[in-house]
Protein backbone atom coordinates (compact mmCIF):
# COMPACT_ATOMS: atom_id res chain seq x y z
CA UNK A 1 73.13 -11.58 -31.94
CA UNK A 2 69.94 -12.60 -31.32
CA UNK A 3 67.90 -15.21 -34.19
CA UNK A 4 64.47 -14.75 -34.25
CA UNK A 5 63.32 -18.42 -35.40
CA UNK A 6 59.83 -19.12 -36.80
CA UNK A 7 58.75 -20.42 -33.36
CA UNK A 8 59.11 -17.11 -31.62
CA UNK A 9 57.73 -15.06 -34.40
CA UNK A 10 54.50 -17.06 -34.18
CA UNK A 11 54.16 -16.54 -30.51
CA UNK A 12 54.55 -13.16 -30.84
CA UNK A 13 51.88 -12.68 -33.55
CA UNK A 14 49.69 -15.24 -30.96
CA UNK A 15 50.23 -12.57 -28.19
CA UNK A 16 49.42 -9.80 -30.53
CA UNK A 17 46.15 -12.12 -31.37
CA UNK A 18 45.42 -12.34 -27.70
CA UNK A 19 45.80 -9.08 -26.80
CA UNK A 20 43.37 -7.69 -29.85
CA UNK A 21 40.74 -10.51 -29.07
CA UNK A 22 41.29 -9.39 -25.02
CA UNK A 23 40.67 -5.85 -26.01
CA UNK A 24 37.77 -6.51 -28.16
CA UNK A 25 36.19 -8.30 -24.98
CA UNK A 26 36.74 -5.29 -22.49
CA UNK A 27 35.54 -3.63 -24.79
CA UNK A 28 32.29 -5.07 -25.48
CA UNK A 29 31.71 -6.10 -21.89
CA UNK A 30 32.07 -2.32 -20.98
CA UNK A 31 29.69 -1.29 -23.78
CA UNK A 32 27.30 -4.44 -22.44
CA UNK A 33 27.25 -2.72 -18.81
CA UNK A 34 26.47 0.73 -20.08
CA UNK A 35 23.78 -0.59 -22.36
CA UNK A 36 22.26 -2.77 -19.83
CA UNK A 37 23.04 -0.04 -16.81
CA UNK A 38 19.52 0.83 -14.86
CA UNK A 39 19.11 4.22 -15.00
CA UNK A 40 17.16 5.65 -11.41
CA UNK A 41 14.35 6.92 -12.51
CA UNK A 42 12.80 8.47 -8.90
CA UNK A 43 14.38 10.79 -6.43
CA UNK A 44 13.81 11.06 -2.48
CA UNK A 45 13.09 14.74 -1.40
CA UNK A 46 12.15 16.37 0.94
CA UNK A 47 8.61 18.95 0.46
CA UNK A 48 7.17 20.97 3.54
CA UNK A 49 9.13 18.91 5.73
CA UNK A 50 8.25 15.06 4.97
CA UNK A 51 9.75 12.34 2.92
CA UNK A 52 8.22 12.19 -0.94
CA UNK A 53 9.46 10.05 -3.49
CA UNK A 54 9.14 10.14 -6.55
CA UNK A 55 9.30 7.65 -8.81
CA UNK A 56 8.25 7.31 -12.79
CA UNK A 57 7.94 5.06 -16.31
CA UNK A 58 7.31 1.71 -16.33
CA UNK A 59 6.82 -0.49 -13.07
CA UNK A 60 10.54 -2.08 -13.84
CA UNK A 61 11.51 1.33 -13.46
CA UNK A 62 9.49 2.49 -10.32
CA UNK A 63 10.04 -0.63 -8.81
CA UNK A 64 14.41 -0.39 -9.16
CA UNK A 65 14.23 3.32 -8.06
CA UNK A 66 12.17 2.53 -5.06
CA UNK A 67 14.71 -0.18 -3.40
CA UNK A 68 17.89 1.55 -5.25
CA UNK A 69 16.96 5.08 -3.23
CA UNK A 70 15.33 3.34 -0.10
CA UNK A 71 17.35 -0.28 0.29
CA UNK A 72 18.49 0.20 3.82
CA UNK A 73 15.22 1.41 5.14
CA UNK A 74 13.11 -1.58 3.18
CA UNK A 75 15.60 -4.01 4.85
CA UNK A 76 15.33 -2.29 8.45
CA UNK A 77 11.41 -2.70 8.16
CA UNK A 78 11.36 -6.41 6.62
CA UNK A 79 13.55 -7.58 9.30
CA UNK A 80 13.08 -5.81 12.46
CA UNK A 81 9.54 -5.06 12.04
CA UNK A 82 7.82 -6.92 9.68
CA UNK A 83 9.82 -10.55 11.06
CA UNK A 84 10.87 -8.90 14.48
CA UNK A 85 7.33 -7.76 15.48
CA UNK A 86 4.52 -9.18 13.02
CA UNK A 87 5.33 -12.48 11.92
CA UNK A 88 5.40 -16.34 12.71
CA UNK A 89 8.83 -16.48 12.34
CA UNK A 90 8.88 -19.81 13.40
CA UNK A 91 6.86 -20.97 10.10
CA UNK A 92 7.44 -17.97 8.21
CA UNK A 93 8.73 -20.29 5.67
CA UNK A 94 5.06 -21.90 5.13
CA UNK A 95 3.76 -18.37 4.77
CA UNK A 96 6.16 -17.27 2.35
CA UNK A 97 5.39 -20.96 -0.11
CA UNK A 98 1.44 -19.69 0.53
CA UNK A 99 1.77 -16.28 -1.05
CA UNK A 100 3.95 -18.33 -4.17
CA UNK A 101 1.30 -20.72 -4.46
CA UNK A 102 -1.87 -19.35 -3.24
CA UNK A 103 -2.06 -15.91 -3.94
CA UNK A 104 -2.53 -14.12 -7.71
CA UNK A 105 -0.54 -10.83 -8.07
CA UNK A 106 -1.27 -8.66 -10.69
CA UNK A 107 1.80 -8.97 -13.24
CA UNK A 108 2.67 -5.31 -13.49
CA UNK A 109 3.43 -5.55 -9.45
CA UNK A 110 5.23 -8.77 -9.59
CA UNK A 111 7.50 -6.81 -11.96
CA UNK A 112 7.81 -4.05 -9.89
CA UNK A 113 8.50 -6.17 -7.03
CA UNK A 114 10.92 -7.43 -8.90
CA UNK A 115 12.49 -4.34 -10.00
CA UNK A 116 12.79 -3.09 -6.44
CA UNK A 117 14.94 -5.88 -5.32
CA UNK A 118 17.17 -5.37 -8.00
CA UNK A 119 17.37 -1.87 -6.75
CA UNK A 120 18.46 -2.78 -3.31
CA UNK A 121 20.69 -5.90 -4.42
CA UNK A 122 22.50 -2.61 -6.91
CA UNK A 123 22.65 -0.35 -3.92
CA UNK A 124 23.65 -2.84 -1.10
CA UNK A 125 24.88 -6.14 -2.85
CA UNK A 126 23.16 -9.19 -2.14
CA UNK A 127 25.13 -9.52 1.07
CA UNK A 128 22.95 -6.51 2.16
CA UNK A 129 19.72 -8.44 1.72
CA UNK A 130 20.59 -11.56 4.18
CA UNK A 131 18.53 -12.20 6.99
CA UNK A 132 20.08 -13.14 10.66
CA UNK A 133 16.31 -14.16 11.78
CA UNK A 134 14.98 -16.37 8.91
CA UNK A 135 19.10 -17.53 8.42
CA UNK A 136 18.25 -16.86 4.34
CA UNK A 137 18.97 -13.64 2.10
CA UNK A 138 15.69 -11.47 1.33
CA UNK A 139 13.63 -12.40 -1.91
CA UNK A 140 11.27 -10.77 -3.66
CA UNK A 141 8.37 -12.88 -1.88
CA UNK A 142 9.45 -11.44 1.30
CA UNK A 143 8.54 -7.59 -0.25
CA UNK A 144 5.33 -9.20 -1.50
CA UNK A 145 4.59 -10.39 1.99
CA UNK A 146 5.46 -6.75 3.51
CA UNK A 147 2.60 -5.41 1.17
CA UNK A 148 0.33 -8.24 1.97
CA UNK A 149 0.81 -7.46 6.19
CA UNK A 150 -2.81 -6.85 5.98
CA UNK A 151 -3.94 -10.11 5.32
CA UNK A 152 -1.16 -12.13 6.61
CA UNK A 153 0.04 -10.43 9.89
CA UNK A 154 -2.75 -12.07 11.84
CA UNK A 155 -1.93 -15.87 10.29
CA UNK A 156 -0.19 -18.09 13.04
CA UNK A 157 -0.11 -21.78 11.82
CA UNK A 158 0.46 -22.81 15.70
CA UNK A 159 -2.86 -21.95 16.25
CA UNK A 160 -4.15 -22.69 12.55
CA UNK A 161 -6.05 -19.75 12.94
CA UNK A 162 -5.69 -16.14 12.18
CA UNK A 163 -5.71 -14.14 15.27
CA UNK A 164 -9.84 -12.90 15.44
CA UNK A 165 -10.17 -10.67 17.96
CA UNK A 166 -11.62 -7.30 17.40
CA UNK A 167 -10.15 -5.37 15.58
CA UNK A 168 -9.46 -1.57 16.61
CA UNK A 169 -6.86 -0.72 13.03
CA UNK A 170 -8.01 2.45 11.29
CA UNK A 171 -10.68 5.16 11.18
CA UNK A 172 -12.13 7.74 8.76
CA UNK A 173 -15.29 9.95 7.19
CA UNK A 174 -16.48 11.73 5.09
CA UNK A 175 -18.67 14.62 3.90
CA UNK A 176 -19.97 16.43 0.89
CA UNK A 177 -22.99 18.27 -0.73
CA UNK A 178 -24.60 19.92 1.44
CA UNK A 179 -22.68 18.90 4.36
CA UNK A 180 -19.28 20.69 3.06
CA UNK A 181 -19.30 24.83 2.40
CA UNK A 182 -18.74 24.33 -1.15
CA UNK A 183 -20.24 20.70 -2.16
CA UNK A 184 -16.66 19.30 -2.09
CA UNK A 185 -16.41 16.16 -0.23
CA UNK A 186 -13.52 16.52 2.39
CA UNK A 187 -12.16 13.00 3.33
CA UNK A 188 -9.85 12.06 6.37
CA UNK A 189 -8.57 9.35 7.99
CA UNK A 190 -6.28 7.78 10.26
CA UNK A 191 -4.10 4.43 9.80
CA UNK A 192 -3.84 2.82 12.98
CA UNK A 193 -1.19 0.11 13.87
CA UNK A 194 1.63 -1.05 15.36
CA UNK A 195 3.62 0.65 18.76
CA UNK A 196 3.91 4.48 19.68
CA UNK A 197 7.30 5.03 18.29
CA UNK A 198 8.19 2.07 16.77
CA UNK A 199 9.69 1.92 13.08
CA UNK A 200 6.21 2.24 11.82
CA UNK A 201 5.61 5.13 13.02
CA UNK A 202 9.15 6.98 12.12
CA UNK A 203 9.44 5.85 8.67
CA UNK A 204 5.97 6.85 7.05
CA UNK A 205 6.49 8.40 3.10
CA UNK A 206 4.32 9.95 0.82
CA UNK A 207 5.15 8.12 -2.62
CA UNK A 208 4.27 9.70 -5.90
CA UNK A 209 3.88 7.24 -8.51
CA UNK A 210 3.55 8.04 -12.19
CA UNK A 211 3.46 5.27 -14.38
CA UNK A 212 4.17 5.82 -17.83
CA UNK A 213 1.35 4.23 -20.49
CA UNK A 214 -2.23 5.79 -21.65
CA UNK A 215 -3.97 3.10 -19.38
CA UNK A 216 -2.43 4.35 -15.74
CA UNK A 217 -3.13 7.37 -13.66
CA UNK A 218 -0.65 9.43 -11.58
CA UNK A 219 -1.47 8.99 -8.19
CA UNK A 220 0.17 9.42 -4.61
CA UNK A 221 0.09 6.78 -1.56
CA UNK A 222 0.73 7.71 1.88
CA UNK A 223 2.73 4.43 3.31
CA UNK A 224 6.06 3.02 3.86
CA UNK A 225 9.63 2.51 2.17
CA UNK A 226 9.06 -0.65 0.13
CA UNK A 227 5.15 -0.84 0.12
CA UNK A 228 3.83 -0.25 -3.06
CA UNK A 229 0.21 -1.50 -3.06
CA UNK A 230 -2.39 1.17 -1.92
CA UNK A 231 -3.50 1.79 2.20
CA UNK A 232 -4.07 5.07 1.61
CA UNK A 233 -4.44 6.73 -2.07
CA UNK A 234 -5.60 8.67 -4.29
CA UNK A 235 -4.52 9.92 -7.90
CA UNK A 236 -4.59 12.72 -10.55
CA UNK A 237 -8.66 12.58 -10.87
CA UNK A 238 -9.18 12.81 -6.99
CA UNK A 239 -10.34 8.98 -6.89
CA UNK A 240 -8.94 7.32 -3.91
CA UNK A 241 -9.60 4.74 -1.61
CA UNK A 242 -8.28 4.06 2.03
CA UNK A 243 -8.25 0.49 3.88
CA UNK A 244 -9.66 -0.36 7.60
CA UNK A 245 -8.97 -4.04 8.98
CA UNK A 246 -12.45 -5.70 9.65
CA UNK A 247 -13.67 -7.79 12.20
CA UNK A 248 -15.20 -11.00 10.43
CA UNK A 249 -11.25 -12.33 9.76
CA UNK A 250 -11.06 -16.11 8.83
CA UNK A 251 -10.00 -19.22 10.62
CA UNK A 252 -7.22 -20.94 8.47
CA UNK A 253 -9.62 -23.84 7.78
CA UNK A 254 -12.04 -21.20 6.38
CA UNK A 255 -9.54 -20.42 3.71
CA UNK A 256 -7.77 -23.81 2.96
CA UNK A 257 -8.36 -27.36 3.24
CA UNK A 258 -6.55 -28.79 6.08
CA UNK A 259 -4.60 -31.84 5.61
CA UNK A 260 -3.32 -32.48 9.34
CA UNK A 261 -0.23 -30.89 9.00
CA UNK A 262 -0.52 -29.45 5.79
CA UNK A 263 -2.97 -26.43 3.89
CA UNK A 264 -3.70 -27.34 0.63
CA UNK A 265 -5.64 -25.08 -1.87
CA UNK A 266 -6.29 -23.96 -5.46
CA UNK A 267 -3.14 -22.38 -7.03
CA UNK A 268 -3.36 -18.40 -7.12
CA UNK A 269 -6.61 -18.81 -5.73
CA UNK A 270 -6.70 -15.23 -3.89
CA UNK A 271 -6.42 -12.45 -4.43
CA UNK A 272 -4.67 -9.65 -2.73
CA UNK A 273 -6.98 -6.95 -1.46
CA UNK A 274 -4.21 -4.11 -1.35
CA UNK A 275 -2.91 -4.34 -4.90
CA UNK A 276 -6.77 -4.73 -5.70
CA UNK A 277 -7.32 -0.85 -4.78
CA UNK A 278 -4.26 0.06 -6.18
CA UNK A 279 -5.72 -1.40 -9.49
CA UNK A 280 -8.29 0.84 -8.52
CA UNK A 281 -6.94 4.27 -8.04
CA UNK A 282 -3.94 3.81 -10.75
CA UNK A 283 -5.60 1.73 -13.99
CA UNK A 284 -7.84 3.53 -16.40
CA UNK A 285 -11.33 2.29 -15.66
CA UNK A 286 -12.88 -0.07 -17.93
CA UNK A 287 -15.51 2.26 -20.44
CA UNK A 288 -18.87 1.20 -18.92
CA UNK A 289 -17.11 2.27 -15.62
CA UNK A 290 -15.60 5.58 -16.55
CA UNK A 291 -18.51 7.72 -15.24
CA UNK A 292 -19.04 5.94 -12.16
CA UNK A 293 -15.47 4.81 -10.23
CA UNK A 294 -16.84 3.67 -6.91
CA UNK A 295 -19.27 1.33 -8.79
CA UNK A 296 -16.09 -0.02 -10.18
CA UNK A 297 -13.84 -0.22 -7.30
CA UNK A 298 -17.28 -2.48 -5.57
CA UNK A 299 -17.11 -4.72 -9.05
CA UNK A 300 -13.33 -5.49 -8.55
CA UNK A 301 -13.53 -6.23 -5.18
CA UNK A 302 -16.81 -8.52 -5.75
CA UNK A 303 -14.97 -10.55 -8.86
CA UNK A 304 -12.18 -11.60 -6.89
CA UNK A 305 -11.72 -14.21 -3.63
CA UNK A 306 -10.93 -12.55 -0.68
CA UNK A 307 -8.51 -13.65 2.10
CA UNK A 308 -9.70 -11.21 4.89
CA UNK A 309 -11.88 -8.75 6.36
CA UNK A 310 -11.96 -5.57 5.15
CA UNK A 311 -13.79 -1.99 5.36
CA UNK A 312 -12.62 0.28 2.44
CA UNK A 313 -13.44 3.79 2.29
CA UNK A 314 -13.78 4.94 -1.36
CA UNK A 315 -14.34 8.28 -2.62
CA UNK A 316 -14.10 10.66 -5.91
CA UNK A 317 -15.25 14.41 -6.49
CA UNK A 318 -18.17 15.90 -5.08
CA UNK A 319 -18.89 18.27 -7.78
CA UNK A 320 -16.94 16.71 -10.69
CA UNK A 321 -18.56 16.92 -13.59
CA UNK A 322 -16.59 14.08 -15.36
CA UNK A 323 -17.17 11.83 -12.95
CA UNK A 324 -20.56 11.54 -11.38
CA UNK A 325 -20.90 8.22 -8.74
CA UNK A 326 -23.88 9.01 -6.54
CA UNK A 327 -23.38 9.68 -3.55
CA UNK A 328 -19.26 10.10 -4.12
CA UNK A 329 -18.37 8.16 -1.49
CA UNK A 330 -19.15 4.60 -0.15
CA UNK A 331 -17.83 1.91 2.14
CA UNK A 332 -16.90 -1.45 0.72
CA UNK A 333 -17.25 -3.84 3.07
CA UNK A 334 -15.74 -7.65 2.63
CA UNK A 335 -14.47 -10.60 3.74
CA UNK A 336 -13.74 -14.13 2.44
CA UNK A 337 -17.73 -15.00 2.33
CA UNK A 338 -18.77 -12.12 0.17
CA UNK A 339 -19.41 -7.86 -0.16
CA UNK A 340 -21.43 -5.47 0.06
CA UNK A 341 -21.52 -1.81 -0.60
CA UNK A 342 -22.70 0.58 2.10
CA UNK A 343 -23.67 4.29 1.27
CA UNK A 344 -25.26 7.32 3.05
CA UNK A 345 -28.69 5.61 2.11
CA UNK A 346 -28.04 2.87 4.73
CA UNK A 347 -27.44 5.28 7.28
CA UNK A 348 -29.94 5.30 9.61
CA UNK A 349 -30.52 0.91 9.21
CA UNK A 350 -28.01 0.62 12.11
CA UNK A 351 -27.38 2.19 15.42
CA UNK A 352 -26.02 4.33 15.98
CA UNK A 353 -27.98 5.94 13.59
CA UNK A 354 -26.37 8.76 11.36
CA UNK A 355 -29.00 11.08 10.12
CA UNK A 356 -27.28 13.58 7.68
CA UNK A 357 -27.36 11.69 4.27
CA UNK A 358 -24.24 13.54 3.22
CA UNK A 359 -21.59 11.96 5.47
CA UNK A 360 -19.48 8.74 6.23
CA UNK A 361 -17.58 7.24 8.64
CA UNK A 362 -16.39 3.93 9.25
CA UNK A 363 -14.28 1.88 11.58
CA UNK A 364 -13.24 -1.87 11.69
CA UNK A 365 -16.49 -3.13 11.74
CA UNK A 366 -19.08 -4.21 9.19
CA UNK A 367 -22.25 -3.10 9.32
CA UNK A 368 -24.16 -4.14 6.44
CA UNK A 369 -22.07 -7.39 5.50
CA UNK A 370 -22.45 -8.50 9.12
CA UNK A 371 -24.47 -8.10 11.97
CA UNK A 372 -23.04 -4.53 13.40
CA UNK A 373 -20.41 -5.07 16.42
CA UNK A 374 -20.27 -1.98 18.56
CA UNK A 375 -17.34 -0.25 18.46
CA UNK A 376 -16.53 3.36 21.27
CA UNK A 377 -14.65 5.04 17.94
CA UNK A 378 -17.47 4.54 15.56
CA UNK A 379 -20.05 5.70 18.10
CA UNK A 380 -18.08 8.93 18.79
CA UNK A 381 -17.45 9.77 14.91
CA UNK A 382 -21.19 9.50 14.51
CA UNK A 383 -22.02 11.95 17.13
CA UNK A 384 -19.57 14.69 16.27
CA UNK A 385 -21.12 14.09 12.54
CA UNK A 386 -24.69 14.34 14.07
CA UNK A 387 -23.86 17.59 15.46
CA UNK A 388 -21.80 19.36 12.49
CA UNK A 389 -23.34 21.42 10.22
CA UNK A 390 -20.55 22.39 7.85
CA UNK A 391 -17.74 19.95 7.92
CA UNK A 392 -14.18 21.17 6.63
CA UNK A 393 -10.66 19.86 6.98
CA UNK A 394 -9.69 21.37 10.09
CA UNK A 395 -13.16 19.97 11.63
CA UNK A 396 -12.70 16.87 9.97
CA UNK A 397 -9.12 16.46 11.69
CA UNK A 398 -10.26 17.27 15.04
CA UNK A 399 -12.95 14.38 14.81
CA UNK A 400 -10.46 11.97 13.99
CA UNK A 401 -8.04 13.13 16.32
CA UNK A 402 -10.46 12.67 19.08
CA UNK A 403 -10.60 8.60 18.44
CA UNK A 404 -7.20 8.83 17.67
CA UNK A 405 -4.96 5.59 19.65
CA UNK A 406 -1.55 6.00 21.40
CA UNK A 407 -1.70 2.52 22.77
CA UNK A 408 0.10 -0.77 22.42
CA UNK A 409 -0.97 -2.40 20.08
CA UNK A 410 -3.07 0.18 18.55
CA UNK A 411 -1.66 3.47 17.72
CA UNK A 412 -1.93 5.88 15.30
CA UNK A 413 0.80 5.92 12.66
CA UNK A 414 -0.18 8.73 10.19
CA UNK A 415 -3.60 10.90 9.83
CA UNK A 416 -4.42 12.02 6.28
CA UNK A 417 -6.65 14.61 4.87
CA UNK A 418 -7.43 14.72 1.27
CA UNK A 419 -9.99 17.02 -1.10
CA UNK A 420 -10.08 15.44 -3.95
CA UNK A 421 -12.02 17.92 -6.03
CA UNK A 422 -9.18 20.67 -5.66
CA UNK A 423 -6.71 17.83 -4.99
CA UNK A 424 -5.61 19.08 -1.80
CA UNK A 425 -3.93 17.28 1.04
CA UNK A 426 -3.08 16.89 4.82
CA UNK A 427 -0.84 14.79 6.16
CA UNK A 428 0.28 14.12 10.03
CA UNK A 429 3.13 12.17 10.73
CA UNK A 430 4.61 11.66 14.55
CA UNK A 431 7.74 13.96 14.64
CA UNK A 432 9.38 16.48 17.02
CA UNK A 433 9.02 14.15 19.99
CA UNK A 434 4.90 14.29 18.97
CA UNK A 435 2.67 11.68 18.47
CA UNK A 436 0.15 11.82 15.24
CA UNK A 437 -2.25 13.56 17.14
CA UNK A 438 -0.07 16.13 18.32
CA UNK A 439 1.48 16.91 15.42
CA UNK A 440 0.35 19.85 13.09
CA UNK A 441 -1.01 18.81 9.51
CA UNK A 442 1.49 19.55 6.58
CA UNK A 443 -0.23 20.83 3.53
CA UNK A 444 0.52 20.02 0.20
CA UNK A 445 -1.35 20.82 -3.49
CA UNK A 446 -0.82 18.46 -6.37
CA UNK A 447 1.77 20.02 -7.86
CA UNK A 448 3.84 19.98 -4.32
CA UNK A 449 4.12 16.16 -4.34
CA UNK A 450 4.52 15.84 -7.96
């Protein structure tokens, strides 16, 4: 017969503890994980034939869908293009402590930023993030440098220079009034960069963001998986604005005191010219600004410090009655030493002259900000312009298509068409064994993307 003594009756009441306590933990811990689960709020699709995603609420949320649904392709293009083809690897390490210290990000994107490597580290684990050419795992700095490329692709500390050669990135025009059938301005452009069929150019995406919150606007960008600041945009009001490299780029000691070895400089001193526009297209404009947007993309741009050259095409409505900016489109151009706005006014102050007063185009050189450099693409768009009555999106196509580039290292990596009264747009992406030129524009309405 077996005594049960005092002894064992207390460890059994101890194991009876244990177990309850143990359960209670499980128990909470699960409830913790399904309480602090992410939920994905975005989807990747697939509309006419190209890549959209979608993604919506707050920029936590944007951000986590983006790199949850896109994490592989993100990591393919931060390694093996933006390190295996853009970068000084060798002191990539001083460019990423330069964008920490040097350069101001607007909150909301650090956030998102944030929230989009938590995406990928959900969908990959962290050991999906490491890096065999920088020897380190991906942080979020390295996504903020991906959507900085513009200003930092060129920045070599070998040379202490940025690379200053001409640039030949980017193209676009456009028309309105009375040089459009109905008085709505038609817009196109085309992003140059990178190789013919390089991961650039097989992994462009149309993204639709919309950001939850009475002071954002829906809008769309036409870019890559993991780039969230604006190249190419426009949102739900037809405002947009598009980006062209510029040709008076900085020398490092333009930009930074150099110390010998070092580059010292005022904390968050710059400002990043891509988020900039995506301010832009996506925040509600201040009140004095409401009625005239391109005035207030051409304050933003003047308020804040520069690291770059830049040509920005910006454009709203031609016959919107909310919003009247006269004329509806401009060209911002700047660089590190200042801005200046160039309309259809200025058109005929520079050679070659353009004589309608209802049409656009620009390049990736400045012509008001800087003594004009010539450039073979700009001189063609403003002859076809010169010699077009009516412009519409098929014509407007063909003209960019003619100074399209299929070179190394300029080629074109997406053409875009948008009408931003009706909210219409074109898109050409290389595909089929075509290049962008050769490709035939996909058409989408609002509602398509959206």
């Amino acid at each position: 017969m077996k005594v049960i003594t005092q002894s064992t009756k207390t460890k059994v009441f101890m194991k009876k503890i244990i177990s309850f306590i143990s359960m209670i933990v499980i128990v909470l811990f699960f409830s913790i994980t399904v309480v602090q689960a992410q939920p994905v709020k975005g989807e990747l699709t697939t509309v006419n034939g190209k890549r959209v995603l979608r993604v919506w609420g707050s920029h936590y949320d944007m951000g986590y869908a983006h790199g949850y649904l896109l994490a592989d392709k993100i990591v393919e293009l931060l390694e093996d293009y933006m390190l295996g083809e853009l970068m000084d690897v060798k002191n990539y390490w001083r460019t990423r402590n330069m964008l920490t210290w040097y350069f101001r990000i607007p909150i909301e994107y650090r956030i998102e930023i944030q929230g989009m490597y938590d995406g990928m580290v959900a969908a990959l684990g962290r050991r999906g993030l490491y890096s065999e050419t920088i020897n380190s795992y991906f942080k979020p700095v390295d996504i903020i440098a991906w959507n900085m490329v513009p200003e930092i692709f060129r920045l070599y500390f070998i040379s202490r220079t940025f690379n200053n050669d001409a640039a030949e990135f980017c193209s676009s025009i456009s028309g309105w009034g009375e040089g459009t059938i109905d008085g709505n301005l038609v817009f196109a452009r085309n992003l140059d960069f990178g190789k013919l069929g390089d991961l650039l150019e097989r992994n462009p995406l149309i993204i639709a963001f919309q950001p939850c919150g009475c002071f954002k606007k829906d809008w769309i960008s036409i870019a890559w998986p993991g780039y969230i600041s604006c190249l190419t945009g426009m949102n739900e009001e037809g405002v947009g604005a598009a980006l062209n490299l510029g040709n008076e780029q900085p020398a490092l000691d333009d930009l930074f005191f150099n110390i010998g070895f070092l580059y010292l400089g005022f904390p968050l001193y710059y400002s990043s010219i891509t988020f900039t526009l995506r301010q832009g297209v996506e925040n509600i404009r201040p009140l004095m600004c409401s009625s005239d947007p391109i005035g207030n993309f051409y304050r933003m741009i003047k308020s804040r410090s520069i690291a770059g050259s830049f040509d920005i095409h910006v454009f709203t409505p031609g016959n919107s009655d909310k919003i009247r900016s006269y004329p509806p489109a401009a060209i911002i151009e700047c660089n590190y030493n200042g801005t200046a706005k160039r309309t259809s006014d200025d058109n005929q102050d520079y050679d070659p002259e353009l004589f309608p007063d209802y049409y656009l185009a620009v390049t990736n050189h400045h012509r008001k900000l800087a003594e004009p450099t010539s450039c073979w693409r700009y001189d063609i768009l403003v002859e076809h312009l010169n010699d077009t009555e009516v412009l519409d999106m098929e014509l407007a196509l063909d003209i960019e298509r003619d100074v399209a580039q299929d070179g190394d290292p300029y080629n074109t990596a997406y053409m875009a068409g948008f009408i931003p009264d009706t909210r219409e747009i074109w898109v050409s992406f290389a595909e089929d064994g075509l290049s962008v030129p050769e490709s035939e524009p996909t058409y989408f309405q609002w509602e398509d993307v959206f």
